[in-house]
N, C-alpha and C. Protein backbone atom coordinates (compact mmCIF):
# COMPACT_ATOMS: atom_id res chain seq x y z
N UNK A 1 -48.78 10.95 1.48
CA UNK A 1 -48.91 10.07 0.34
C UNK A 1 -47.65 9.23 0.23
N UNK A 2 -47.65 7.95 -0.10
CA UNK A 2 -46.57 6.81 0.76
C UNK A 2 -45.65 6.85 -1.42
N UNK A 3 -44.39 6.55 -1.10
CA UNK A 3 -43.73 7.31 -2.16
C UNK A 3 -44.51 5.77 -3.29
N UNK A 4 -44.48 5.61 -4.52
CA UNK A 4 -44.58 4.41 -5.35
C UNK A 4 -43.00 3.69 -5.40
N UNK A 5 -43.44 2.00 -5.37
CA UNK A 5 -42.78 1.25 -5.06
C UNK A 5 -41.20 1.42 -5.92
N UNK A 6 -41.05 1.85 -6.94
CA UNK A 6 -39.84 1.73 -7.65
C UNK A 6 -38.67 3.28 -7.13
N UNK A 7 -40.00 4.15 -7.00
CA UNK A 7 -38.71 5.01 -6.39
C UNK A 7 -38.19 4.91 -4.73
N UNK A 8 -38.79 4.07 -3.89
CA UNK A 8 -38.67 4.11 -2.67
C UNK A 8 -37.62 2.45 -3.19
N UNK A 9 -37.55 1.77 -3.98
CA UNK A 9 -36.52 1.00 -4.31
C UNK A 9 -34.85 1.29 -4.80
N UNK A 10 -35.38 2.52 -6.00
CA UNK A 10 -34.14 3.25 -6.12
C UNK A 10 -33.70 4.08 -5.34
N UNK A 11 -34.45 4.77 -4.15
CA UNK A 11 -33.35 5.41 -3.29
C UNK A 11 -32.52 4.27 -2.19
N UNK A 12 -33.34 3.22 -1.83
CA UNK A 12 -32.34 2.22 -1.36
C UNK A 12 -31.36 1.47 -2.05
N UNK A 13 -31.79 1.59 -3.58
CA UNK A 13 -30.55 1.15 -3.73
C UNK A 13 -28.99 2.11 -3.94
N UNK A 14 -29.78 3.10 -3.82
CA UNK A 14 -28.65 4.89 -3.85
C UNK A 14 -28.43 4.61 -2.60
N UNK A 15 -28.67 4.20 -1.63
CA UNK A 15 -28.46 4.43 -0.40
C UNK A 15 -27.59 3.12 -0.08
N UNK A 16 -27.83 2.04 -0.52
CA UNK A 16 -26.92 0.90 -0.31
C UNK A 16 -25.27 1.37 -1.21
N UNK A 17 -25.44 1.72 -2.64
CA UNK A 17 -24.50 2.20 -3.29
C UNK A 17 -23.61 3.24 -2.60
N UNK A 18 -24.41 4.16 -2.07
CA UNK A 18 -23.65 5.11 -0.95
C UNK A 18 -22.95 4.21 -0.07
N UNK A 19 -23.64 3.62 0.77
CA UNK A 19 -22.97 3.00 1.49
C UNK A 19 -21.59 1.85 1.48
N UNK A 20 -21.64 0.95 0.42
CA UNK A 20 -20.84 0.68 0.01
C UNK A 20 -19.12 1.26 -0.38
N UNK A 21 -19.42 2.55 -0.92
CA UNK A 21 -18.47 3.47 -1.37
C UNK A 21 -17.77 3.83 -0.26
N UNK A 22 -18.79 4.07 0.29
CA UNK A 22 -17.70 4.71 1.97
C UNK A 22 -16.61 3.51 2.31
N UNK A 23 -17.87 2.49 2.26
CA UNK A 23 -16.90 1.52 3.24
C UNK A 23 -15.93 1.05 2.65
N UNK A 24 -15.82 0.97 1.13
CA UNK A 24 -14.47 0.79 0.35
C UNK A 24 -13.51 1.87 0.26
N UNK A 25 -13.48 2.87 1.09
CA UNK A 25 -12.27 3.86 1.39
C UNK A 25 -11.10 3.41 2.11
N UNK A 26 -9.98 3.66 1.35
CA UNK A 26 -8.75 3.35 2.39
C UNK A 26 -8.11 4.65 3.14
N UNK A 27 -7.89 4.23 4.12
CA UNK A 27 -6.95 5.03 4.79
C UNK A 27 -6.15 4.55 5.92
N UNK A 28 -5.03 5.19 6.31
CA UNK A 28 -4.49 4.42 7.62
C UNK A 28 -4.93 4.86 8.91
N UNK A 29 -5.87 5.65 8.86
CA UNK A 29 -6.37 5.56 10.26
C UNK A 29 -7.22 4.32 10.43
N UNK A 30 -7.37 3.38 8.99
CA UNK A 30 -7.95 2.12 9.43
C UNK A 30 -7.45 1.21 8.89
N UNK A 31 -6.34 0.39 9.33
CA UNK A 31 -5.98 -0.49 8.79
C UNK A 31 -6.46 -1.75 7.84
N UNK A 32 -7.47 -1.74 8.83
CA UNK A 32 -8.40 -3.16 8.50
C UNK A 32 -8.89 -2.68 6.92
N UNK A 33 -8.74 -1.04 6.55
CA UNK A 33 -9.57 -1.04 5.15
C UNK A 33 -8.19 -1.10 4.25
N UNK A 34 -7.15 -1.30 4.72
CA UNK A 34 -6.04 -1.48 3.48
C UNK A 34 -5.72 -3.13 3.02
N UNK A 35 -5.82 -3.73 4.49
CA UNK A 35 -6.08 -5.35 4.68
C UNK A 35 -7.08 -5.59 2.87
N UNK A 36 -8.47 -5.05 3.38
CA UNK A 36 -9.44 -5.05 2.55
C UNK A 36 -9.21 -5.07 0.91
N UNK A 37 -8.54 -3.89 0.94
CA UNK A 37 -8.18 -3.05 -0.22
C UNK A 37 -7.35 -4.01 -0.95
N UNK A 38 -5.83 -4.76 -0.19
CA UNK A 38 -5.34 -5.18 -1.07
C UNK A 38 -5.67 -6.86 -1.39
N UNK A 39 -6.41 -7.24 -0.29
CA UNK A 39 -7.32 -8.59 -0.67
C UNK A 39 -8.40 -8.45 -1.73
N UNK A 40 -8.82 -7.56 -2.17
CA UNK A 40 -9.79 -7.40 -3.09
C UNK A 40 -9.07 -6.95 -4.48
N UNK A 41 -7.98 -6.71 -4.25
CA UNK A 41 -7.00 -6.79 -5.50
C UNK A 41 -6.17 -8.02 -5.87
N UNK A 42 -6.31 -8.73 -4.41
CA UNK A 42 -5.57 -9.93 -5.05
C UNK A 42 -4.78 -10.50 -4.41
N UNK A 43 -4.21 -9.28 -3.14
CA UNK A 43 -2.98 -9.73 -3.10
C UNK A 43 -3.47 -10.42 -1.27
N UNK A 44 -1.90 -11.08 -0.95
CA UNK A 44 -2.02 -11.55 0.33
C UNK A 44 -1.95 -10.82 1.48
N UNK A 45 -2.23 -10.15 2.72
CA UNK A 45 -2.29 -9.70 3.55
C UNK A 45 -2.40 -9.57 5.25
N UNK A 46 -1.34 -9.75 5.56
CA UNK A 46 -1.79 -10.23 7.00
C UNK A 46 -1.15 -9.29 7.97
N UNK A 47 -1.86 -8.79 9.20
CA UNK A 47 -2.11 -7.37 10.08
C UNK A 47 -1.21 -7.98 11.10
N UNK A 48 0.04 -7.21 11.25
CA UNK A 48 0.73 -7.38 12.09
C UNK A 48 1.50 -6.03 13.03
N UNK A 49 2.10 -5.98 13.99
CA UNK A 49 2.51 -4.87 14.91
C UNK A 49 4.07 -5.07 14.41
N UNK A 50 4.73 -3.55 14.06
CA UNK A 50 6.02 -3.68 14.45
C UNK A 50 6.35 -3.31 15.83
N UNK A 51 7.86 -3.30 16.18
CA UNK A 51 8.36 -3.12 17.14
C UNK A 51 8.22 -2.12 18.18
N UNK A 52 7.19 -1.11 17.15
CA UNK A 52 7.05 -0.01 18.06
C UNK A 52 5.53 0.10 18.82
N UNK A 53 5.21 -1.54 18.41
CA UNK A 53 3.48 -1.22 18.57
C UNK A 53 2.37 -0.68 17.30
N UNK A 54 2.86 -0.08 16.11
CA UNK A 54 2.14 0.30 15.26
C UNK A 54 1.71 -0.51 14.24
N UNK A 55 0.91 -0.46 13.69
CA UNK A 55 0.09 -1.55 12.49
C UNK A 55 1.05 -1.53 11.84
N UNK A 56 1.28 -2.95 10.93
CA UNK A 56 2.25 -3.06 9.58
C UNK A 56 1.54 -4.38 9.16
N UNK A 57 1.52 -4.69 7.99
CA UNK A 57 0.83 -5.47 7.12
C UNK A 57 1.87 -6.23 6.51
N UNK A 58 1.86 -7.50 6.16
CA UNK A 58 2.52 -8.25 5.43
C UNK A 58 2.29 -8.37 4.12
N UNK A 59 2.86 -9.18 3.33
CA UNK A 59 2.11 -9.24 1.60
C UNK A 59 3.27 -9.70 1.23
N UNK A 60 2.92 -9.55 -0.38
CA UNK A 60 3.75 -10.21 -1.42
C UNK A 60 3.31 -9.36 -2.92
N UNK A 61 4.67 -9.04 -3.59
CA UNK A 61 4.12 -8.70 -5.13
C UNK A 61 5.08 -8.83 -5.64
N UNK A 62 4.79 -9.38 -7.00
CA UNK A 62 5.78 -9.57 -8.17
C UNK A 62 6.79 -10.53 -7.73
N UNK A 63 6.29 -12.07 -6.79
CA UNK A 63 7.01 -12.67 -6.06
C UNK A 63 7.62 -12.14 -4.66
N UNK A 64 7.65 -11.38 -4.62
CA UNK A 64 8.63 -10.68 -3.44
C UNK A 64 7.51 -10.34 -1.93
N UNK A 65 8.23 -10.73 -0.66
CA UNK A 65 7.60 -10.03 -0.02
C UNK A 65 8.02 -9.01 0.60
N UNK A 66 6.80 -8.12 0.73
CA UNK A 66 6.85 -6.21 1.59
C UNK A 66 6.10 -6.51 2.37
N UNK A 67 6.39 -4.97 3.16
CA UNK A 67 5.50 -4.81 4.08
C UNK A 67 5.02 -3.80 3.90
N UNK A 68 4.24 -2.90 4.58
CA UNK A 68 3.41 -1.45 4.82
C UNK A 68 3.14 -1.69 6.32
N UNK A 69 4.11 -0.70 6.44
CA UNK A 69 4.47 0.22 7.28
C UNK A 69 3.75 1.64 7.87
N UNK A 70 3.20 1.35 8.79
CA UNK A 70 2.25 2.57 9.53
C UNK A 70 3.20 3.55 10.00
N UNK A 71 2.96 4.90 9.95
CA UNK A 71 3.41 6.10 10.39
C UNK A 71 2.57 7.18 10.77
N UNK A 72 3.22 7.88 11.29
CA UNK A 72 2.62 8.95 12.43
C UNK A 72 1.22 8.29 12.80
N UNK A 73 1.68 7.12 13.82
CA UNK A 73 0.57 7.02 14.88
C UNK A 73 0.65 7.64 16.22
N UNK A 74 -0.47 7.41 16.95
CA UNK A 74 -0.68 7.85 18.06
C UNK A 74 -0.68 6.55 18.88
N UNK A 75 0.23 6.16 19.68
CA UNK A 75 0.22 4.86 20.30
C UNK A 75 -0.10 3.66 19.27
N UNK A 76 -0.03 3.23 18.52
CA UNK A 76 -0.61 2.17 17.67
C UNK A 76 -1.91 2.55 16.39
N UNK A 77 -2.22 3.73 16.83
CA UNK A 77 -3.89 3.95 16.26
C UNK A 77 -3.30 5.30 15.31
N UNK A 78 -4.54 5.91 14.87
CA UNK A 78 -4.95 6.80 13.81
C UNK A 78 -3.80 7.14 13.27
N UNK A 79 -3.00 6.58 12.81
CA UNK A 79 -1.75 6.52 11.82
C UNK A 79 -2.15 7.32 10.40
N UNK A 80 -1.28 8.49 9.64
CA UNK A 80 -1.53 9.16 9.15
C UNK A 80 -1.00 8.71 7.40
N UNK A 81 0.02 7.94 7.43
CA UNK A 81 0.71 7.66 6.33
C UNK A 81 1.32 6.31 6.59
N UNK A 82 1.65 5.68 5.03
CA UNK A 82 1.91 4.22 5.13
C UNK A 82 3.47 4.41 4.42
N UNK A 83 4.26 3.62 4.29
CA UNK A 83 5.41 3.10 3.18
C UNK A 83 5.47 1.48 3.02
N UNK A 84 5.38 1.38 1.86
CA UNK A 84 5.57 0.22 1.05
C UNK A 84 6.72 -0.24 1.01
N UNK A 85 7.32 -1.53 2.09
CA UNK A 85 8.57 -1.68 1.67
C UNK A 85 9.01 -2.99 1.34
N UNK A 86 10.13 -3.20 0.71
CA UNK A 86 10.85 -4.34 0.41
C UNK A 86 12.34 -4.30 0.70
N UNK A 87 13.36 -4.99 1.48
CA UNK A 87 14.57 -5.37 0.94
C UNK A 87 15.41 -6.72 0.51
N UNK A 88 16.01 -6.34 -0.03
CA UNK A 88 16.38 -8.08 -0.24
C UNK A 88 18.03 -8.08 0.07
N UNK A 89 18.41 -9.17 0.44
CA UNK A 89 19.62 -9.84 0.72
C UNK A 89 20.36 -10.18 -0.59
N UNK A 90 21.28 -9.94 -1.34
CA UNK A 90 22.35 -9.93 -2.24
C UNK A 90 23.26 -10.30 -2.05
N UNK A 91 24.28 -10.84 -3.37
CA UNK A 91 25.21 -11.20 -3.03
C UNK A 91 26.21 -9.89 -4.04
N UNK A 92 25.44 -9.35 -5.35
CA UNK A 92 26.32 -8.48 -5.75
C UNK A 92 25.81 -6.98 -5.19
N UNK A 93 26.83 -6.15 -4.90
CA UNK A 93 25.51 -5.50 -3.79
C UNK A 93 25.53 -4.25 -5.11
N UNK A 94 24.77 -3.83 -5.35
CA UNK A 94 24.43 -2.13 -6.24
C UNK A 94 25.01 -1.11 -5.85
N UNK A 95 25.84 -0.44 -6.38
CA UNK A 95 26.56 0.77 -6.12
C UNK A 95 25.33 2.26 -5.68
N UNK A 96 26.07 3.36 -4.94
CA UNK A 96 25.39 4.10 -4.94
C UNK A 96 25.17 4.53 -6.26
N UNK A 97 25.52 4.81 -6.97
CA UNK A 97 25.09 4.77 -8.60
C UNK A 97 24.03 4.52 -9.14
N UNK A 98 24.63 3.22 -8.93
CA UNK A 98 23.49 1.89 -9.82
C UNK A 98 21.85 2.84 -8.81
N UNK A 99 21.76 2.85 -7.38
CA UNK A 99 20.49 3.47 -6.78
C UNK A 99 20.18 4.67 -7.52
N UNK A 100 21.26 5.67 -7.67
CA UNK A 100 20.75 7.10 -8.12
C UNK A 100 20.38 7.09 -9.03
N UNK A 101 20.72 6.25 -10.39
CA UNK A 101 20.62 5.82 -11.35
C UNK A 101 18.68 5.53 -11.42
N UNK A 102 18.59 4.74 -10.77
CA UNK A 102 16.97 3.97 -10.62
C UNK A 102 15.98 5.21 -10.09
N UNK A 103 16.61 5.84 -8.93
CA UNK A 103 15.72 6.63 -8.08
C UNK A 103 15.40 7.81 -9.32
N UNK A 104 16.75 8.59 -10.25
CA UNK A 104 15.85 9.69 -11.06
C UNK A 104 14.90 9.30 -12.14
N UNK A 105 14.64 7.81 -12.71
CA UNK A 105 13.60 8.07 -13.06
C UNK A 105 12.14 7.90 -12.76
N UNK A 106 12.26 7.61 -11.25
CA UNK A 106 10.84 7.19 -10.64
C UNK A 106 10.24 8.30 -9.91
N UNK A 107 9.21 8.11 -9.61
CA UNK A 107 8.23 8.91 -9.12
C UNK A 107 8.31 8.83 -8.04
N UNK A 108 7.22 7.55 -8.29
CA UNK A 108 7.14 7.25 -6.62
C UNK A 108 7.74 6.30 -5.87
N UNK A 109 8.35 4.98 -6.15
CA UNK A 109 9.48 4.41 -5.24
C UNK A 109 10.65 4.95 -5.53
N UNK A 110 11.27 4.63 -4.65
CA UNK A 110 12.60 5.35 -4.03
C UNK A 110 13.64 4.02 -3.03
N UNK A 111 14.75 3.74 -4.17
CA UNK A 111 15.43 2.72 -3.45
C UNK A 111 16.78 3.75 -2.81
N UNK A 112 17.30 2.31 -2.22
CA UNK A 112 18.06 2.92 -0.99
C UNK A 112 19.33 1.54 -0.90
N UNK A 113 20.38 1.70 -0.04
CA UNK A 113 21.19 0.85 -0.09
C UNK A 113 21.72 0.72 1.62
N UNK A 114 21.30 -0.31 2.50
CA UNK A 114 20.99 0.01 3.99
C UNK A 114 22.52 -0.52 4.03
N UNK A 115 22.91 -0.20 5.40
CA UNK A 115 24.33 -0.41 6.09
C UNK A 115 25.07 -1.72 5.43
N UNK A 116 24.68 -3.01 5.04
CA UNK A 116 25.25 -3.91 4.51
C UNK A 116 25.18 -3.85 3.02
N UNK A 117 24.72 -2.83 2.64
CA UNK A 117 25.20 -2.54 1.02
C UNK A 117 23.99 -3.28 0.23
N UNK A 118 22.86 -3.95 0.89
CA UNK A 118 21.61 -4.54 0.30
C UNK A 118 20.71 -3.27 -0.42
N UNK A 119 19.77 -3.68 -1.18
CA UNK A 119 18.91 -2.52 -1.60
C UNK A 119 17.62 -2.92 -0.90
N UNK A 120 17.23 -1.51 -1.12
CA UNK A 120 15.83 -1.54 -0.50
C UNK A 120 14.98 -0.52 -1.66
N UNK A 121 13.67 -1.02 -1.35
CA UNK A 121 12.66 -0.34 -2.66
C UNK A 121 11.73 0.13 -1.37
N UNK A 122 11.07 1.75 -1.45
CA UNK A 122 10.10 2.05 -0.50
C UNK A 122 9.19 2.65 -1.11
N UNK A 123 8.40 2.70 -1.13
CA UNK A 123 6.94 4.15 -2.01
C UNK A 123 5.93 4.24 -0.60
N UNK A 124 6.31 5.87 -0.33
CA UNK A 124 4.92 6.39 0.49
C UNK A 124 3.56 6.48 -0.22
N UNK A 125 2.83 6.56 1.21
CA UNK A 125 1.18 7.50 0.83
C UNK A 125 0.88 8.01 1.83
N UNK A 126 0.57 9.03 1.80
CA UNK A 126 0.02 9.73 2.73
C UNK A 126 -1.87 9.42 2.62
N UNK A 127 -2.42 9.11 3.56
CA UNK A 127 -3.61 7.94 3.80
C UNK A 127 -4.33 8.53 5.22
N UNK A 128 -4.14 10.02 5.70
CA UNK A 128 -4.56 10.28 6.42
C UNK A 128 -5.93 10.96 6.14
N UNK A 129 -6.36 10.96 5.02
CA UNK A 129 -7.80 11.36 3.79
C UNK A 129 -8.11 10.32 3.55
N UNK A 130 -9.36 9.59 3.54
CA UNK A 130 -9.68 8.25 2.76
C UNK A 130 -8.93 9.02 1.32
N UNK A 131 -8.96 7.42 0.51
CA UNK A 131 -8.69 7.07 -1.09
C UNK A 131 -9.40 6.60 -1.41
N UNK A 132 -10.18 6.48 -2.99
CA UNK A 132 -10.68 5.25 -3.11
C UNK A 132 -10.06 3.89 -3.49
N UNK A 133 -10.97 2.99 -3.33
CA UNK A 133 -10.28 1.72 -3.50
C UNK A 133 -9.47 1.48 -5.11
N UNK A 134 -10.15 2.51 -6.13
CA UNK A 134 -9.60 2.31 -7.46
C UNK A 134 -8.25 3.33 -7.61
N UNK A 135 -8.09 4.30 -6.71
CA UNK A 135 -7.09 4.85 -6.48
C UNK A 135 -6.23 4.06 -6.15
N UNK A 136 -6.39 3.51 -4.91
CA UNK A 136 -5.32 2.50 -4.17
C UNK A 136 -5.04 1.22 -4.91
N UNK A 137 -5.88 0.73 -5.97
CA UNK A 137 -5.20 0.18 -6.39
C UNK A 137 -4.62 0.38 -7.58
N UNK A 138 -4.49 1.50 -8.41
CA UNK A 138 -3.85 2.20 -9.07
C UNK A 138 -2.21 1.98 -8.82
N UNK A 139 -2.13 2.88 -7.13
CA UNK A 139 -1.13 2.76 -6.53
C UNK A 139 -0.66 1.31 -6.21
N UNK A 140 -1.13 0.44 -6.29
CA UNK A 140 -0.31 -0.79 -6.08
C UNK A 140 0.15 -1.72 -7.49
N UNK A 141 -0.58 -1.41 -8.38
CA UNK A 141 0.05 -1.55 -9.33
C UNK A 141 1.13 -1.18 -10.40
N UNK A 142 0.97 0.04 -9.72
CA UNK A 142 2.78 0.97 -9.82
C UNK A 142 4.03 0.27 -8.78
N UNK A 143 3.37 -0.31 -7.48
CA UNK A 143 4.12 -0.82 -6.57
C UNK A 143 4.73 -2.37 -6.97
N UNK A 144 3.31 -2.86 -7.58
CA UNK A 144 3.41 -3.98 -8.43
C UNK A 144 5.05 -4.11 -9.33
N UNK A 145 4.67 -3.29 -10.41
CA UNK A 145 5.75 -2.97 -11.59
C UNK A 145 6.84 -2.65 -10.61
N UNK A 146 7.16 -1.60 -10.31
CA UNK A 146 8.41 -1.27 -9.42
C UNK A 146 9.24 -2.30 -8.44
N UNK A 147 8.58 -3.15 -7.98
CA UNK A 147 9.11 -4.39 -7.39
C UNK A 147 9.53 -4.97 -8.26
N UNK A 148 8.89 -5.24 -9.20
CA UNK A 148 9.39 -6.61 -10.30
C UNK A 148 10.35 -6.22 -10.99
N UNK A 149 10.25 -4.57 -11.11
CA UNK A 149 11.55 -3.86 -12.32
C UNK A 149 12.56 -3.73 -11.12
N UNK A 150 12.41 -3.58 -10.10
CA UNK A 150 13.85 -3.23 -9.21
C UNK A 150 14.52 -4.48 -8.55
N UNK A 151 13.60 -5.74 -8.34
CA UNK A 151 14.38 -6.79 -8.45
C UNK A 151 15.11 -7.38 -9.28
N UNK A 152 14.38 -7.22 -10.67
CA UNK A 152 15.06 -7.20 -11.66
C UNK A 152 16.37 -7.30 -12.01
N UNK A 153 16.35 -5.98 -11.54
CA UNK A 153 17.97 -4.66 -11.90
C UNK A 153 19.19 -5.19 -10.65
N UNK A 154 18.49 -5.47 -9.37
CA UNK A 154 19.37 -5.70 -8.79
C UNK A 154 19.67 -6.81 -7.56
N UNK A 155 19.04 -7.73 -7.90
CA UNK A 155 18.68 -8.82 -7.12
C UNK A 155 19.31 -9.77 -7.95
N UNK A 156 20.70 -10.49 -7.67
CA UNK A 156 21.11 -11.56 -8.43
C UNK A 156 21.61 -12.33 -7.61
């Protein structure tokens, strides 16, 4: 007996809805779905290799541009975790202080002060589990704020 027309409609559309969901998962074993992820939030994105051969992504937030940064790959591929980074060039440079100062009350970025005394802002994820896309962008809007508050503080 052949099912009636509205429920053989609603399981395709359960079945398109399923489908959808998957494919809006991020993780870094697929780059192309973080590309996705943060173009559908807004932001700019473009898929590039660092030096070692591994995926890294370009962008921009809160004016500034970062990158994301692929880790623990296997030759270029199934990369397990990302970091979000930014540094900027200064002319007054931030004391280790002024960093420790910033770093205890954050969570999840974590600045730093590289060999020429510049700061740097980083926030991991570990992305070797899909996320969903409302997760991830959760997380970028913390990345969002944190850029704009740490340029802020020490970018003059």
């Amino acid at each position: 007996m052949p099912l009636p027309t509205p429920i053989v409609a609603g399981l395709a559309a359960s079945m398109l809805t399923l489908t959808s969901a998957v494919a809006a998962d991020v993780t870094a074993t697929r780059p192309d779905s973080l590309i996705a992820a943060l173009q559908n939030a807004g932001y700019q994105a473009k898929l590039t290799k660092d030096a070692t051969g591994d995926p890294m992504i370009e962008s921009r937030a809160a004016g500034f541009r970062f990158r994301v940064v692929f880790f623990g790959c296997d030759n270029g591929a199934n990369c397990n975790q990302v970091v979000f980074a930014a540094g900027f060039l200064t002319k007054e440079k931030p004391t280790l202080q002024d960093i420790n100062d910033w770093n205890y009350d954050k969570a999840l970025s974590k600045g730093a002060i590289d060999k020429d005394g510049d700061p740097h802002l980083r926030a991991g994820l570990w992305l070797q589990q899909p996320v969903s896309e409302d997760y991830f962008k959760g997380f970028l809007e913390v990345w969002d704020s944190s850029l704009g508050e740490f340029a802020k503080r020490f970018v003059k």
